[in-house]
N, C-alpha and C. Protein backbone atom coordinates (compact mmCIF):
# COMPACT_ATOMS: atom_id res chain seq x y z
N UNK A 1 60.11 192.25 21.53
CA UNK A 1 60.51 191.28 22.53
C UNK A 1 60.82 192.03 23.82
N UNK A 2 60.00 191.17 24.85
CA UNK A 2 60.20 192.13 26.19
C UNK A 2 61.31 191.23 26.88
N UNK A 3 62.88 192.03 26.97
CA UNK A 3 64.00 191.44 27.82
C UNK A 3 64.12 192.25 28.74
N UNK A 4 63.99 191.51 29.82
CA UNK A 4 64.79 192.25 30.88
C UNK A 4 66.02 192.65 31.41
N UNK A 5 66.22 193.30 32.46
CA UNK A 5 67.66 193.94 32.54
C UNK A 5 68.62 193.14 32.63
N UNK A 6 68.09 192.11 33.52
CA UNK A 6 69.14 191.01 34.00
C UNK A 6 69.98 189.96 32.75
N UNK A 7 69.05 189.73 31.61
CA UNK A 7 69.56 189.24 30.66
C UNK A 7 69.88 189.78 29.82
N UNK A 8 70.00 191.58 29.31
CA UNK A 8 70.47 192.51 28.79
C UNK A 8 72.18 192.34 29.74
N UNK A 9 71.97 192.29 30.86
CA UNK A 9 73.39 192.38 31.43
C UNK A 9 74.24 190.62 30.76
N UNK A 10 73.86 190.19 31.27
CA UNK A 10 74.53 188.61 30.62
C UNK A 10 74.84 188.35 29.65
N UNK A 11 73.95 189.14 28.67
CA UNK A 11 74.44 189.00 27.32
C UNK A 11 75.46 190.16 27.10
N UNK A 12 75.88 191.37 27.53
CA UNK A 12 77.00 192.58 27.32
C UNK A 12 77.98 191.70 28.44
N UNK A 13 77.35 190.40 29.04
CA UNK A 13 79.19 190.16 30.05
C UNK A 13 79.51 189.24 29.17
N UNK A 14 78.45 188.22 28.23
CA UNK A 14 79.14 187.05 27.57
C UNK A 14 79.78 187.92 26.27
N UNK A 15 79.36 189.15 26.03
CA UNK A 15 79.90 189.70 24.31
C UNK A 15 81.44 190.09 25.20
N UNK A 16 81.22 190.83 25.45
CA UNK A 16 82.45 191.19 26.67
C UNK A 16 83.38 190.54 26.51
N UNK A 17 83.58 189.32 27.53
CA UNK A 17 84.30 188.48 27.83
C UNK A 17 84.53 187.56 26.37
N UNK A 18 83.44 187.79 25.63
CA UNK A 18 83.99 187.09 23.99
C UNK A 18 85.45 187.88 22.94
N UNK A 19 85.01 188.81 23.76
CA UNK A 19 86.90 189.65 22.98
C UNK A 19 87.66 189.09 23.66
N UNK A 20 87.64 188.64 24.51
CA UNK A 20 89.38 187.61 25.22
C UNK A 20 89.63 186.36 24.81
N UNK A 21 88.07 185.51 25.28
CA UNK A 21 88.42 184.54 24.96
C UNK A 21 87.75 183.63 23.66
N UNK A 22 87.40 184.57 22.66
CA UNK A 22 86.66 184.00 21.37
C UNK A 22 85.39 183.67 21.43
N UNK A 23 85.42 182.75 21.22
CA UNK A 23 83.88 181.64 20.69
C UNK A 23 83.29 181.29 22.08
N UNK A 24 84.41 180.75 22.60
CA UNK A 24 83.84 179.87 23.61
C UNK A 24 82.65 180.71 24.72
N UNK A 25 82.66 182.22 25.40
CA UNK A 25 81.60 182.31 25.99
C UNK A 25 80.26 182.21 25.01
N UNK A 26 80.28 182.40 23.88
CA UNK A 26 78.62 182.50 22.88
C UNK A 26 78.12 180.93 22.67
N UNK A 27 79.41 180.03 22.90
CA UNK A 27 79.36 179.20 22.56
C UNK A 27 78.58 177.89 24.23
N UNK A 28 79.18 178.72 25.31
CA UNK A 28 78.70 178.41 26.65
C UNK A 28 77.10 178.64 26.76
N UNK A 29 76.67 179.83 26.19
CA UNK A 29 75.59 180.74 26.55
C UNK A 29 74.25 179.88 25.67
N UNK A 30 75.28 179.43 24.67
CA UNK A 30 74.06 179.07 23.40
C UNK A 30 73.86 177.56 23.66
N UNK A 31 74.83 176.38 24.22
CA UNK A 31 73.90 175.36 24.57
C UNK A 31 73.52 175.71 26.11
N UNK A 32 73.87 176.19 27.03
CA UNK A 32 73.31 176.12 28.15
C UNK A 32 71.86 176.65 28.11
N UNK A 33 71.35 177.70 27.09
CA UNK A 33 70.01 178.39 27.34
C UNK A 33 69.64 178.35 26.01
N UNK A 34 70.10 177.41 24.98
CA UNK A 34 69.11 177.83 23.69
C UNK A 34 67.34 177.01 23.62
N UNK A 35 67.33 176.30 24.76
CA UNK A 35 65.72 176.21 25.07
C UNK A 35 65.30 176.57 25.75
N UNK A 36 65.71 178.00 26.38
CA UNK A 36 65.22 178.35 27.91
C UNK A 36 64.50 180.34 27.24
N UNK A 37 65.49 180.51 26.93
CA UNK A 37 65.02 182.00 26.78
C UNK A 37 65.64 182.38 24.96
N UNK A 38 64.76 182.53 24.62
CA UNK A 38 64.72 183.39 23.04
C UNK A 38 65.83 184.68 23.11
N UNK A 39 65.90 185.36 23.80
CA UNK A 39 66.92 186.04 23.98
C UNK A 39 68.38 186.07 23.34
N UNK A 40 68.64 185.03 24.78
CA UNK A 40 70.35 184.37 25.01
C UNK A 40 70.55 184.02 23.58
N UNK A 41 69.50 182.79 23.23
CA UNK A 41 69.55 181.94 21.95
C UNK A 41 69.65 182.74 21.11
N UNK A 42 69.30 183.58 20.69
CA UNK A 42 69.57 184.72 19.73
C UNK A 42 70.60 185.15 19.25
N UNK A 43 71.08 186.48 20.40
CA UNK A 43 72.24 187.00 20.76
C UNK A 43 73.78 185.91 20.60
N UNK A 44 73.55 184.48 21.32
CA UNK A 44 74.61 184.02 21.54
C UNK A 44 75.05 183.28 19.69
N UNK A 45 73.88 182.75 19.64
CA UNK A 45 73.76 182.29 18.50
C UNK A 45 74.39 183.27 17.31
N UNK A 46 74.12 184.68 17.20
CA UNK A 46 74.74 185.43 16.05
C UNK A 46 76.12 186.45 16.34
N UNK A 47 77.06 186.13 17.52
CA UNK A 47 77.56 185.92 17.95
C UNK A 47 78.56 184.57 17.96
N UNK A 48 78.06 183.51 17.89
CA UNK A 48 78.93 182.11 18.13
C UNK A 48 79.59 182.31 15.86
N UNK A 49 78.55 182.65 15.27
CA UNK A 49 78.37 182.88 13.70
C UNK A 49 79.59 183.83 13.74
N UNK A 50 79.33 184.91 14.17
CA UNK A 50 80.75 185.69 14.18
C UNK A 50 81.61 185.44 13.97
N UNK A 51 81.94 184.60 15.32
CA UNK A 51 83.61 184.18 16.12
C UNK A 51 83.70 183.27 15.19
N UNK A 52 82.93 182.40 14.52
CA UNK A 52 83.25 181.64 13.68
C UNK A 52 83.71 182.00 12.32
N UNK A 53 83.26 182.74 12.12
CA UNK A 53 83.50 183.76 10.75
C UNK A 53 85.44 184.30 10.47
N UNK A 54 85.25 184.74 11.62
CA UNK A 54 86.59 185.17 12.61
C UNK A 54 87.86 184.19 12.66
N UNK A 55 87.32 183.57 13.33
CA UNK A 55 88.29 182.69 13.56
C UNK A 55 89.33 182.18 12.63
N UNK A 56 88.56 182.05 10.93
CA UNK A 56 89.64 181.40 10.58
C UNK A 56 90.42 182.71 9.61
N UNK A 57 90.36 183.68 9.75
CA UNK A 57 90.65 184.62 9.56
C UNK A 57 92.03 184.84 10.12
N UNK A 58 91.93 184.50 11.36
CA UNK A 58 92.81 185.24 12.42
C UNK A 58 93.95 183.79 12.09
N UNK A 59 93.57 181.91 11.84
CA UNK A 59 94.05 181.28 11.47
C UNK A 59 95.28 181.32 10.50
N UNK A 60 94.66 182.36 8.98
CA UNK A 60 95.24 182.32 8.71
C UNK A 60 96.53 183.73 8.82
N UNK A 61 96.20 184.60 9.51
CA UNK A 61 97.32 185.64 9.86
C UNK A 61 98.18 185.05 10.71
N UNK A 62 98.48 183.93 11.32
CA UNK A 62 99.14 184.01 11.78
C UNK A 62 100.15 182.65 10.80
N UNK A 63 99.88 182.24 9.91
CA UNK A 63 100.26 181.49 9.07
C UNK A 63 101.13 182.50 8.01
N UNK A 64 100.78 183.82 7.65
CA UNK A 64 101.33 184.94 6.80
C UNK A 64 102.96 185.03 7.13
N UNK A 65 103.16 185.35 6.45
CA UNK A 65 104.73 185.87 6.45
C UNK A 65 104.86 187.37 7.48
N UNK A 66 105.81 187.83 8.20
CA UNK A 66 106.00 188.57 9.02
C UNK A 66 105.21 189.99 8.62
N UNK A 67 106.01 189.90 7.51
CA UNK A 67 105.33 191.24 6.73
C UNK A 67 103.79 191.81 6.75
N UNK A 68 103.06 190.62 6.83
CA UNK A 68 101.75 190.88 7.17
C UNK A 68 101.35 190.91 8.12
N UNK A 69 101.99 190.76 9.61
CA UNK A 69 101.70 190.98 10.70
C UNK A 69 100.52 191.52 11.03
N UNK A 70 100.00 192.66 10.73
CA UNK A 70 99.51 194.03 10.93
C UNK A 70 98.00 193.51 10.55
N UNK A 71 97.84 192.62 9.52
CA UNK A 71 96.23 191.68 9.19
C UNK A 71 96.21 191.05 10.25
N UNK A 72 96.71 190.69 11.47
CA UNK A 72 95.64 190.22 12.68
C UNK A 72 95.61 191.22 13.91
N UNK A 73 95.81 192.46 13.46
CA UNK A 73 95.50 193.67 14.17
C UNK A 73 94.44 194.35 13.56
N UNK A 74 94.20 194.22 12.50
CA UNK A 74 92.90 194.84 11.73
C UNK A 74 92.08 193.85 11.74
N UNK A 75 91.98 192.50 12.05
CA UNK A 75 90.98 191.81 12.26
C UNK A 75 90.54 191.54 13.76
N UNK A 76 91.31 192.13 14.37
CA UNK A 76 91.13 192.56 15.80
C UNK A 76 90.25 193.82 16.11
N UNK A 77 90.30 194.33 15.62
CA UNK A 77 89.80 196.18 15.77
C UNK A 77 88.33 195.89 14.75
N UNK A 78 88.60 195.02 13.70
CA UNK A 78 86.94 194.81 13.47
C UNK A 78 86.29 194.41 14.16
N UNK A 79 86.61 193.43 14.63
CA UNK A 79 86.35 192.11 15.76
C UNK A 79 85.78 193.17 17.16
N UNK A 80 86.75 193.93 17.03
CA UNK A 80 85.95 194.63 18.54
C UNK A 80 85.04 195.57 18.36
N UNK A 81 85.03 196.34 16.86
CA UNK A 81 84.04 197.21 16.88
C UNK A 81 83.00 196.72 16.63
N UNK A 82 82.81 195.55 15.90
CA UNK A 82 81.20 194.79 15.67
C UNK A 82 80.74 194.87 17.16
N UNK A 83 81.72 193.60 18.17
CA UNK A 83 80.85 193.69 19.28
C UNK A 83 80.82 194.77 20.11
N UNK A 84 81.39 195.80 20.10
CA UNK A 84 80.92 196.97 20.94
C UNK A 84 79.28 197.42 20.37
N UNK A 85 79.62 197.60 19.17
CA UNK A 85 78.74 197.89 18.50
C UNK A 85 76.86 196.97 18.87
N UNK A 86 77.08 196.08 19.22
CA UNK A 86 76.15 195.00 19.59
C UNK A 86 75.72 195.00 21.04
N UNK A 87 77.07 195.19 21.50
CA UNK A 87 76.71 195.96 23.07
C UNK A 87 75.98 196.73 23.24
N UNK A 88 76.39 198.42 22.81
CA UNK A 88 75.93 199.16 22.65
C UNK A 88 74.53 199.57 22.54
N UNK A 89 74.54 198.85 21.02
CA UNK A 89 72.60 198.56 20.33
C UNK A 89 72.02 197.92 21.19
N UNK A 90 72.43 196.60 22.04
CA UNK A 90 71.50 195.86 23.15
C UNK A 90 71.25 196.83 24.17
N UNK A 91 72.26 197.76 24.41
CA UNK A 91 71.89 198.32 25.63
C UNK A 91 70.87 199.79 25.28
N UNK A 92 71.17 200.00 23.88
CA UNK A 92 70.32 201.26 23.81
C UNK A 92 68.79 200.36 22.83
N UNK A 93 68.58 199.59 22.98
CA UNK A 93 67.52 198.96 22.69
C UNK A 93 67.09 198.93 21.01
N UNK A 94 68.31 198.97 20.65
CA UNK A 94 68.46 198.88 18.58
C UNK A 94 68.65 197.58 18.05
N UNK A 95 68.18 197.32 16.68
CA UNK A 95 68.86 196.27 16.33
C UNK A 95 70.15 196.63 15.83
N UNK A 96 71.17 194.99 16.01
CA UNK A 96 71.84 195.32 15.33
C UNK A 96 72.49 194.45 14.26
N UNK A 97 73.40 194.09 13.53
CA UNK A 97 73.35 192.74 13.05
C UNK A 97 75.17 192.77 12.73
N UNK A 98 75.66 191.30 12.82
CA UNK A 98 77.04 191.08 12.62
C UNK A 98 77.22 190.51 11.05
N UNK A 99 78.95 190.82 10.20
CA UNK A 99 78.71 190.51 9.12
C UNK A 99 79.23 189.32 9.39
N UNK A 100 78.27 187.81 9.36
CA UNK A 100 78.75 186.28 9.24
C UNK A 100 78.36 185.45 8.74
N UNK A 101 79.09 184.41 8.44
CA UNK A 101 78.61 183.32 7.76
C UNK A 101 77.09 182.84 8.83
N UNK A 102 76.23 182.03 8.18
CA UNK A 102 75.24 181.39 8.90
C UNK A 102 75.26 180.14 9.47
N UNK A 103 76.45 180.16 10.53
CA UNK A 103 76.66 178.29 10.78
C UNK A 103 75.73 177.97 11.51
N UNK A 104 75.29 178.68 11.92
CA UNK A 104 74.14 177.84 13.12
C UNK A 104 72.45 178.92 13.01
N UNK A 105 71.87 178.21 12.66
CA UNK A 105 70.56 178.75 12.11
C UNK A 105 69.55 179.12 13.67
């Protein structure tokens, strides 16, 4: 697949900006362009699977008793090394793949 730079960049600002604010940029990226460019749709798409994966993870740490605190700091530090990791591979031109459920095909 021939991507260009410009959408190599968009997709490392939407992974990016997905460690702050969750789902919602993969989730912006993937209906605004999932009929426009194979790319975005891709990327955002296994990505949106992620955060979803995630999410209820992090749901339930904060439901835990104090003591477990420390499980939504290790699901944080996974959380960021997948997508660096995805960054990374997009930018050095690798595949790479996230571990998630398949909500959106």
């Amino acid at each position: 697949m021939n991507v260009r730079r410009k959408e190599k960049v968009m997709v490392q600002l939407m992974l990016g900006t997905s460690l702050i604010l969750g789902f919602i940029p993969p989730l912006i990226m993937f209906l605004a362009s999932r009929k426009k460019k194979a790319f975005y749709r891709e990327t955002s798409r296994k990505a949106l699977n992620f955060h979803l994966t995630i999410f209820p993870l992090f749901l339930v740490s904060y439901i835990l008793p104090s003591s477990f605190k420390s499980f939504s700091y290790i699901i944080l530090i996974i959380e960021s090394f997948f997508i660096l990791n995805a960054m990374i591979s997009i930018l050095i031109h690798k595949p790479y793949k996230y571990w998630a459920l398949p909500y959106l095909k």
